[in-house]
C-alpha atoms as a PDB file:
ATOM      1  CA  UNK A   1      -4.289  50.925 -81.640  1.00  0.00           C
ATOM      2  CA  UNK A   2      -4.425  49.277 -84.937  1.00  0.00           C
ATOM      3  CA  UNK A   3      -6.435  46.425 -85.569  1.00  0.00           C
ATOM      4  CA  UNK A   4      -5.802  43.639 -87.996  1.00  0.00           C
ATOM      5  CA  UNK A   5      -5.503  40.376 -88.179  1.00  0.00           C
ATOM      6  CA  UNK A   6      -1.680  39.851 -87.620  1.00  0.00           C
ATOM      7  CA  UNK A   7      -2.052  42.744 -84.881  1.00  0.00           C
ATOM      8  CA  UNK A   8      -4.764  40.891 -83.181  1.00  0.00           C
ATOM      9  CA  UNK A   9      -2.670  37.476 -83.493  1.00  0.00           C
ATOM     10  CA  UNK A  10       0.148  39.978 -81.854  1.00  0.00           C
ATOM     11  CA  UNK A  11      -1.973  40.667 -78.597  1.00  0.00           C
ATOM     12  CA  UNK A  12      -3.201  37.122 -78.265  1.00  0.00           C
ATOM     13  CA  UNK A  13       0.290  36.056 -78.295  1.00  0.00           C
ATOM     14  CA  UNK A  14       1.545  38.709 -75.992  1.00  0.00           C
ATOM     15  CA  UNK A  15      -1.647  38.260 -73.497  1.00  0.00           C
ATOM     16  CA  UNK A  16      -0.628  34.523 -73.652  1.00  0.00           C
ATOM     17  CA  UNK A  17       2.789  35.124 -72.879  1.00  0.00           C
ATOM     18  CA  UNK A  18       2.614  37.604 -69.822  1.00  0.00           C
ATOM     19  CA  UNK A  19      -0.725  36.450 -68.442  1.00  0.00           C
ATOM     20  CA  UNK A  20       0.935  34.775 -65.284  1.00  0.00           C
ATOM     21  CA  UNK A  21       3.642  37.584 -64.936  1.00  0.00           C
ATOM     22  CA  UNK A  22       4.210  41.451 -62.931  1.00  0.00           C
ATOM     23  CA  UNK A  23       5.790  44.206 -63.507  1.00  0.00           C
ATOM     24  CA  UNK A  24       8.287  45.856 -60.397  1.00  0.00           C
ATOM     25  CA  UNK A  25       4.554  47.709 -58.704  1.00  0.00           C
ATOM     26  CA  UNK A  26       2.919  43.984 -59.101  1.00  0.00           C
ATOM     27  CA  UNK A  27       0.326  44.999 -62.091  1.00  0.00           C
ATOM     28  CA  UNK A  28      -0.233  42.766 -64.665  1.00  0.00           C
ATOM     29  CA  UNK A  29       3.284  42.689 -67.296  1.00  0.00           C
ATOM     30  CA  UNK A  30       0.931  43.020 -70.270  1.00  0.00           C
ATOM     31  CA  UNK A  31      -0.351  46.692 -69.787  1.00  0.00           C
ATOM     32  CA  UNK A  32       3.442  47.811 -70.491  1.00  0.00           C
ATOM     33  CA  UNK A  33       3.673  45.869 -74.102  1.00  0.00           C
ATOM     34  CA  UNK A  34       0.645  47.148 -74.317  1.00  0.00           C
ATOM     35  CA  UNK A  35       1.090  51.193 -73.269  1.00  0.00           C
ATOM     36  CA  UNK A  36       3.813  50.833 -76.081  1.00  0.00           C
ATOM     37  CA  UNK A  37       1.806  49.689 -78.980  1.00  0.00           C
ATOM     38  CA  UNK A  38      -0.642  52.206 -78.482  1.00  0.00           C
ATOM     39  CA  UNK A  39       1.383  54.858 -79.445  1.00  0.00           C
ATOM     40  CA  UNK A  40       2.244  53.343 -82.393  1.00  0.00           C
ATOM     41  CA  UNK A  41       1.132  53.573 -86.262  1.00  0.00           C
ATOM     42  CA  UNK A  42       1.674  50.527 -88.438  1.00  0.00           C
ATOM     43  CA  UNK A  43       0.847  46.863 -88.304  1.00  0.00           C
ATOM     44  CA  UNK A  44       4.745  46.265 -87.642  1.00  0.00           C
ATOM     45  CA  UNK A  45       5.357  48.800 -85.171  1.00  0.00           C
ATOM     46  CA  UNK A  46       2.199  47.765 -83.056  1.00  0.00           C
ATOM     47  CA  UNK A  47       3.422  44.015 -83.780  1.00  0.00           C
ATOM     48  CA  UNK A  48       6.909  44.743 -82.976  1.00  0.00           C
ATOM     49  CA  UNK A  49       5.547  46.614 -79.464  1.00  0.00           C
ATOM     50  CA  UNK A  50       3.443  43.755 -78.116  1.00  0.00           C
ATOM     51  CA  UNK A  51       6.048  41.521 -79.037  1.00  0.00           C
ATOM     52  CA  UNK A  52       9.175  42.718 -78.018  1.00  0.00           C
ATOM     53  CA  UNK A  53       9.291  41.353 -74.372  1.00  0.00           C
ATOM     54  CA  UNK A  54       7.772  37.689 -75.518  1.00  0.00           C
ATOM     55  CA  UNK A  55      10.741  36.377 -76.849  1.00  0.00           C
ATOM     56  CA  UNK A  56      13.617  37.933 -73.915  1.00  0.00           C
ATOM     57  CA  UNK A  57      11.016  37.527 -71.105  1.00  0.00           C
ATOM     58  CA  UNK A  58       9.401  34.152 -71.929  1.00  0.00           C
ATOM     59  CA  UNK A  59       9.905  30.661 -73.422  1.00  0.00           C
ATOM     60  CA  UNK A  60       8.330  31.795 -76.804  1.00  0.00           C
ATOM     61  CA  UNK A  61      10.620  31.322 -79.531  1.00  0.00           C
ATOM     62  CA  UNK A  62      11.296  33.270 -83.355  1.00  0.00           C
ATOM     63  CA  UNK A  63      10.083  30.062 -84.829  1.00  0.00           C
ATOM     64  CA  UNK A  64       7.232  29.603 -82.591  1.00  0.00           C
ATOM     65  CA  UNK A  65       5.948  33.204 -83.509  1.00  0.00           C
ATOM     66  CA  UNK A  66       6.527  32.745 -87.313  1.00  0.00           C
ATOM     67  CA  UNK A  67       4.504  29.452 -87.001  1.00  0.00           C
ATOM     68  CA  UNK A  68       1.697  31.301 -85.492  1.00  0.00           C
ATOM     69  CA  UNK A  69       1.416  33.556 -88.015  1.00  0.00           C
ATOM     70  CA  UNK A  70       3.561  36.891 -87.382  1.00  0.00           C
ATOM     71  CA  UNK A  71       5.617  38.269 -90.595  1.00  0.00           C
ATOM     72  CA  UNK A  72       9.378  36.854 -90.444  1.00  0.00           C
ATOM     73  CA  UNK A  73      10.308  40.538 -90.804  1.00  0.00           C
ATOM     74  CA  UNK A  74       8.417  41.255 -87.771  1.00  0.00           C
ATOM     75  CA  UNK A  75       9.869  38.586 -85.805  1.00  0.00           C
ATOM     76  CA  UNK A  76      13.363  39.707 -87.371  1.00  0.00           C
ATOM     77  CA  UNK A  77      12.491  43.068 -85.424  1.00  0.00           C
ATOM     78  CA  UNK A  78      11.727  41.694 -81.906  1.00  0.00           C
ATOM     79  CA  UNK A  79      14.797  39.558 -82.214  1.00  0.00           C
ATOM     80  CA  UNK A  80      16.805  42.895 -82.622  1.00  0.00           C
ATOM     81  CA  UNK A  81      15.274  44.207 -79.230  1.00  0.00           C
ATOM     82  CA  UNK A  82      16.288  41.367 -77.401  1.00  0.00           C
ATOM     83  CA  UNK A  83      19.579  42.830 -75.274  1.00  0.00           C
ATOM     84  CA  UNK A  84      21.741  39.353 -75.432  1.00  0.00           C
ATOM     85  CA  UNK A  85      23.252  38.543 -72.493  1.00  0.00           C
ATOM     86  CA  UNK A  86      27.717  39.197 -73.134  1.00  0.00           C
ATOM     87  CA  UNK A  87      26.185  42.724 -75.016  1.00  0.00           C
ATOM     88  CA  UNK A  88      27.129  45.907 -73.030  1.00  0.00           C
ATOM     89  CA  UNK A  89      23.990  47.725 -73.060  1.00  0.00           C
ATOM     90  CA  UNK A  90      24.651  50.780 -74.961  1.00  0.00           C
ATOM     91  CA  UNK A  91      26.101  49.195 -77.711  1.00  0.00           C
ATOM     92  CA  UNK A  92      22.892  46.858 -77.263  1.00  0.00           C
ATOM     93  CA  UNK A  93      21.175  50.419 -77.912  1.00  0.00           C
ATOM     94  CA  UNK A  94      23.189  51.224 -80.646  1.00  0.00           C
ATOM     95  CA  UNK A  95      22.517  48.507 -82.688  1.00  0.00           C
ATOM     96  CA  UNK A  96      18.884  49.642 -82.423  1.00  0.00           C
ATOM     97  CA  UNK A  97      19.628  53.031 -84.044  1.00  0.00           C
ATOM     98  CA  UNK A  98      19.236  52.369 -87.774  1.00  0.00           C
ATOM     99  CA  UNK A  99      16.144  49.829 -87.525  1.00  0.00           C
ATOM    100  CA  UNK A 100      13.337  53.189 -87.556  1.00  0.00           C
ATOM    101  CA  UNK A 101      10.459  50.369 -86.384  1.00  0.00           C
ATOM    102  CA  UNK A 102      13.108  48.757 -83.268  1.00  0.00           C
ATOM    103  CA  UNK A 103      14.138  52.383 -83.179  1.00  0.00           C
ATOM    104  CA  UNK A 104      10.738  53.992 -82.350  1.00  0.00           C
ATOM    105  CA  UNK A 105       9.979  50.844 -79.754  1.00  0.00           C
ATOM    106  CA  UNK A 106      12.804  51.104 -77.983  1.00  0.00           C
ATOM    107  CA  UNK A 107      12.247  54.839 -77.369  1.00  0.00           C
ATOM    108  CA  UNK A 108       8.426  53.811 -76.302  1.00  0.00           C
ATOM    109  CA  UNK A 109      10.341  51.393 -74.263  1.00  0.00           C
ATOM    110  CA  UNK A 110      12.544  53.421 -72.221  1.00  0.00           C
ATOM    111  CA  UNK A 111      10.404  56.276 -71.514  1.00  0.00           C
ATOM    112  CA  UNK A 112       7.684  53.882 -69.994  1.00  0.00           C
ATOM    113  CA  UNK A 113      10.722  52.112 -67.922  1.00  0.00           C
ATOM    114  CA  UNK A 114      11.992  55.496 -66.803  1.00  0.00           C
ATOM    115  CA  UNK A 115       8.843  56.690 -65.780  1.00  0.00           C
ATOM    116  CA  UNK A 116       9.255  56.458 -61.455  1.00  0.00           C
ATOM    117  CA  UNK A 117       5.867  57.018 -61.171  1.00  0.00           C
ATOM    118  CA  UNK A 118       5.137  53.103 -62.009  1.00  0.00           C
ATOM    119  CA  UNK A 119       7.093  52.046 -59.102  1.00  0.00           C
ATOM    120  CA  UNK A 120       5.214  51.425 -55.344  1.00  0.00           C
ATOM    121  CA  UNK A 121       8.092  52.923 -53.978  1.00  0.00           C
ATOM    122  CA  UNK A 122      10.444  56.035 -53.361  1.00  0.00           C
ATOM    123  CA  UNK A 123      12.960  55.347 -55.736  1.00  0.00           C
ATOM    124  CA  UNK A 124      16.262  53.729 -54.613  1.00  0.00           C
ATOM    125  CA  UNK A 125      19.850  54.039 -55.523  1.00  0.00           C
ATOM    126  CA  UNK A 126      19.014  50.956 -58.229  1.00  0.00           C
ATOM    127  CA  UNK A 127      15.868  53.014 -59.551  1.00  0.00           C
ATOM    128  CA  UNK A 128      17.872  56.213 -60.066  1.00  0.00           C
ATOM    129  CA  UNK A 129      21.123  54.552 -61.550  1.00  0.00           C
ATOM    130  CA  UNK A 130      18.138  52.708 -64.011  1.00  0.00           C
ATOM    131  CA  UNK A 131      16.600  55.914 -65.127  1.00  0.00           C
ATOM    132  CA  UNK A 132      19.801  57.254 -65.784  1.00  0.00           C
ATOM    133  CA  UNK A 133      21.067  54.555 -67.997  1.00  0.00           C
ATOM    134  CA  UNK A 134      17.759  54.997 -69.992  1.00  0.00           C
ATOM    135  CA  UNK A 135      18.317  58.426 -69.772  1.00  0.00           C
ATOM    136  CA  UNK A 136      21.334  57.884 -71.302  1.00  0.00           C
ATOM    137  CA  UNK A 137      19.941  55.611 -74.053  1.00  0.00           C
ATOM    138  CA  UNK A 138      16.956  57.545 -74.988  1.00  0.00           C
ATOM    139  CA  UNK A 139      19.702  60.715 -76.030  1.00  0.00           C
ATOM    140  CA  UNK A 140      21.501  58.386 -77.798  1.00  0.00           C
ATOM    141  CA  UNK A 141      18.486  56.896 -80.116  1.00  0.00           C
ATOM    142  CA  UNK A 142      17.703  60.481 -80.470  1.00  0.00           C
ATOM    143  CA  UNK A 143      20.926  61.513 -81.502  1.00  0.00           C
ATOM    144  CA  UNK A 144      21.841  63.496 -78.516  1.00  0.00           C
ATOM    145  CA  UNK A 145      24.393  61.685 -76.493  1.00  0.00           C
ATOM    146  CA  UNK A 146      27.336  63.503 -75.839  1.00  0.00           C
ATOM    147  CA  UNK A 147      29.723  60.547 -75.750  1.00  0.00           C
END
């Protein structure tokens, strides 16, 4: 993890943000924000990882982040990763492909949502059709997808 001022505003913000919500095995949201920005390397990746539920997942608006403190650019990010509802998802995905900091979060993203191991449960239909979307959208940010 990287620590600087604008990172440390980052997981104030996030912890904020998630504190009252769960992820699908009922731990605490936060630790998946997080699990991302630990593997990453500069102030606006880690930014960009903490961040990049607040905005889709909460009340929390772009302005309301800028006001606090985080870089415009890094809010311009984190707006990027938010999958608007009327977007099919892969061309959601696509979009993502020549932003290399929304590009490298996204990937964090969907390898940490397609691992089955986080779920208190044998995976259903719903998990496996899930995993293979992100499947699916992991080859294509990687430059593998067949389609």
């Amino acid at each position: 993890m990287l620590y600087t001022p604008v990172t440390k505003l980052a997981m104030r913000i996030c912890f904020d943000a998630h504190k009252n919500q769960v992820d699908k095995s009922g731990l605490p949201y936060v630790f998946h924000p997080w699990h991302l920005a630990e593997q990453m390397e500069t102030e606006h990746e880690v930014c960009v990882a903490l961040l990049h539920d607040v905005m889709e997942d909460t009340e929390t608006t772009p302005e309301e982040l800028i006001e606090a403190g985080v870089p415009e650019r890094y809010v311009a990010t984190c707006k990027k990763l938010a999958h608007k509802p009327g977007t099919l998802y892969m061309d959601y995905v696509a979009a993502l492909a020549d932003d290399p900091v929304a590009r490298k979060v996204k990937l964090a993203d969907l390898r940490h949502n397609a691992d089955l191991s986080r779920l208190n449960h044998d995976p259903t239909e719903r998990d496996l059709s899930r995993l293979k979307r992100y499947q699916r959208a992991i080859a294509l940010l990687e430059g593998d997808d067949p389609a």
